[in-house]
C-alpha atoms as a PDB file:
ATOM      1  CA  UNK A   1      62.606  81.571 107.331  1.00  0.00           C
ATOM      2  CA  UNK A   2      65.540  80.965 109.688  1.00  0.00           C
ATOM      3  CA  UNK A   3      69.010  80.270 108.503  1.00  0.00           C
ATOM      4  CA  UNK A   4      69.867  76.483 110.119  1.00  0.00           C
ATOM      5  CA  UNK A   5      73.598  76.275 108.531  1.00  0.00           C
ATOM      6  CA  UNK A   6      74.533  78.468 111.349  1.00  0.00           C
ATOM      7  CA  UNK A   7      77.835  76.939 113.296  1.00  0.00           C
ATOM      8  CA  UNK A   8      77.980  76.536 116.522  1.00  0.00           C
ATOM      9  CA  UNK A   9      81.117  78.473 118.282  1.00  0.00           C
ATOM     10  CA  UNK A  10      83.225  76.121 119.934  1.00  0.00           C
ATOM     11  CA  UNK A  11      84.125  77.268 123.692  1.00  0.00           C
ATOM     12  CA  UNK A  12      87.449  75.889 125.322  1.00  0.00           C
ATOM     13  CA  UNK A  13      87.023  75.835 128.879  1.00  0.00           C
ATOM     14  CA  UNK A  14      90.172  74.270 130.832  1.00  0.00           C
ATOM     15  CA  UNK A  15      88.562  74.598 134.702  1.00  0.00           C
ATOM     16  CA  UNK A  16      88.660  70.469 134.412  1.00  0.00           C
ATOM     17  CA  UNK A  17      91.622  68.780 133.986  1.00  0.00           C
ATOM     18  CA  UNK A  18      90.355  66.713 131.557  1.00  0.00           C
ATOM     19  CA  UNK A  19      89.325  69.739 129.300  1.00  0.00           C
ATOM     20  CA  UNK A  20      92.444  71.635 129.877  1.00  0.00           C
ATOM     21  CA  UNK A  21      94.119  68.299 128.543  1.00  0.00           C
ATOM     22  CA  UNK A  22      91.312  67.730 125.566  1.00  0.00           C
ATOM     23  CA  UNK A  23      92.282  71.296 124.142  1.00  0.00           C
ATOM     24  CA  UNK A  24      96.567  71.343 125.015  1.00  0.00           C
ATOM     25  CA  UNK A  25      96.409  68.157 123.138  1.00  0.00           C
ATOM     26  CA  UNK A  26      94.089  69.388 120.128  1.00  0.00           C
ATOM     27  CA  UNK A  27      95.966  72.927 119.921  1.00  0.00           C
ATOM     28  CA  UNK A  28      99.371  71.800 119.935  1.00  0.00           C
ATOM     29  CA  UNK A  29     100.430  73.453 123.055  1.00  0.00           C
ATOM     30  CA  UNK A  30     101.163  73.665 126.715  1.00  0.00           C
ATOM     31  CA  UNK A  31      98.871  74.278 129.502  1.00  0.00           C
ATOM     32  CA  UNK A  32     100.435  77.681 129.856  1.00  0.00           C
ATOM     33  CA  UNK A  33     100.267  79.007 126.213  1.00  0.00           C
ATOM     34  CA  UNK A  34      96.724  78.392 126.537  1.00  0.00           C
ATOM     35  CA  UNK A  35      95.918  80.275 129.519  1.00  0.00           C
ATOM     36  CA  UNK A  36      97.824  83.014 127.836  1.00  0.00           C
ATOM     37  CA  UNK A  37      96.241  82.944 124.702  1.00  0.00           C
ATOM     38  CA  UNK A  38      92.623  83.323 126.781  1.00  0.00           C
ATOM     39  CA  UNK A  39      94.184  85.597 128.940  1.00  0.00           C
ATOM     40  CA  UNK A  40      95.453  87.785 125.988  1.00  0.00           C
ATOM     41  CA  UNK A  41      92.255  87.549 124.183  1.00  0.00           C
ATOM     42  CA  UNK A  42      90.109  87.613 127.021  1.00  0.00           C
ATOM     43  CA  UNK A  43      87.940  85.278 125.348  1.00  0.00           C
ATOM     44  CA  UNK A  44      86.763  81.352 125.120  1.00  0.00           C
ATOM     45  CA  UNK A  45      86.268  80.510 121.721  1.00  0.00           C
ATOM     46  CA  UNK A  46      88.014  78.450 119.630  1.00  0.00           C
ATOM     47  CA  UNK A  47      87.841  80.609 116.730  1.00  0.00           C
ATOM     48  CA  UNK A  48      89.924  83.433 118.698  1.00  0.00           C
ATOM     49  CA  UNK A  49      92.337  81.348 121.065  1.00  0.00           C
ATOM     50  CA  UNK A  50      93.702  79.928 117.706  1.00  0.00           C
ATOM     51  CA  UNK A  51      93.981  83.273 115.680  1.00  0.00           C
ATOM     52  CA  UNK A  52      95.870  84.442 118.425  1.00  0.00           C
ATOM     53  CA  UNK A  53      97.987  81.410 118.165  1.00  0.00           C
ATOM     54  CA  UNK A  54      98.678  81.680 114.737  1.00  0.00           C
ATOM     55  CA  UNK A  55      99.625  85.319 115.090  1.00  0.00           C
ATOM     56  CA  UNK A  56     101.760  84.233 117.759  1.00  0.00           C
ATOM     57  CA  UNK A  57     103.356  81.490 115.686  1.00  0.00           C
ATOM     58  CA  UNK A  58     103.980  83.634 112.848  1.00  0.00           C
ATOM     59  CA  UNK A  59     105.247  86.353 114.544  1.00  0.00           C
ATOM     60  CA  UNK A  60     108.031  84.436 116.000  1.00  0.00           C
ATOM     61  CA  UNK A  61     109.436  83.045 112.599  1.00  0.00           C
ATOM     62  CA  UNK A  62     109.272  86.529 110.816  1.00  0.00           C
END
């Protein structure tokens, strides 16, 4: 029997302006932070662009 509760990953791609301004707008951050945060991570989903961010966040208030 397969497992159907599976989530889907959700992939943040910012080629588009449009995109680029869906996700700033949804992460809380500038155009810039993102493309660091994929850059950094070297990855496209959602779950590890805002890990990074968090660490990021939490680092600088420590």
């Amino acid at each position: 029997m397969k497992n159907f509760n599976q989530t889907k990953e959700e992939i943040i791609l910012i080629s588009e302006e449009t995109d680029r301004n869906y996700w700033t707008t949804r992460l809380g951050v500038t155009a810039e932070t993102l493309k660091s945060a994929i850059r950094a991570t070297k990855s496209i989903t959602l779950h590890h662009i805002t890990a990074y961010l968090n660490q990021q966040n939490s680092s600088q208030f420590a």
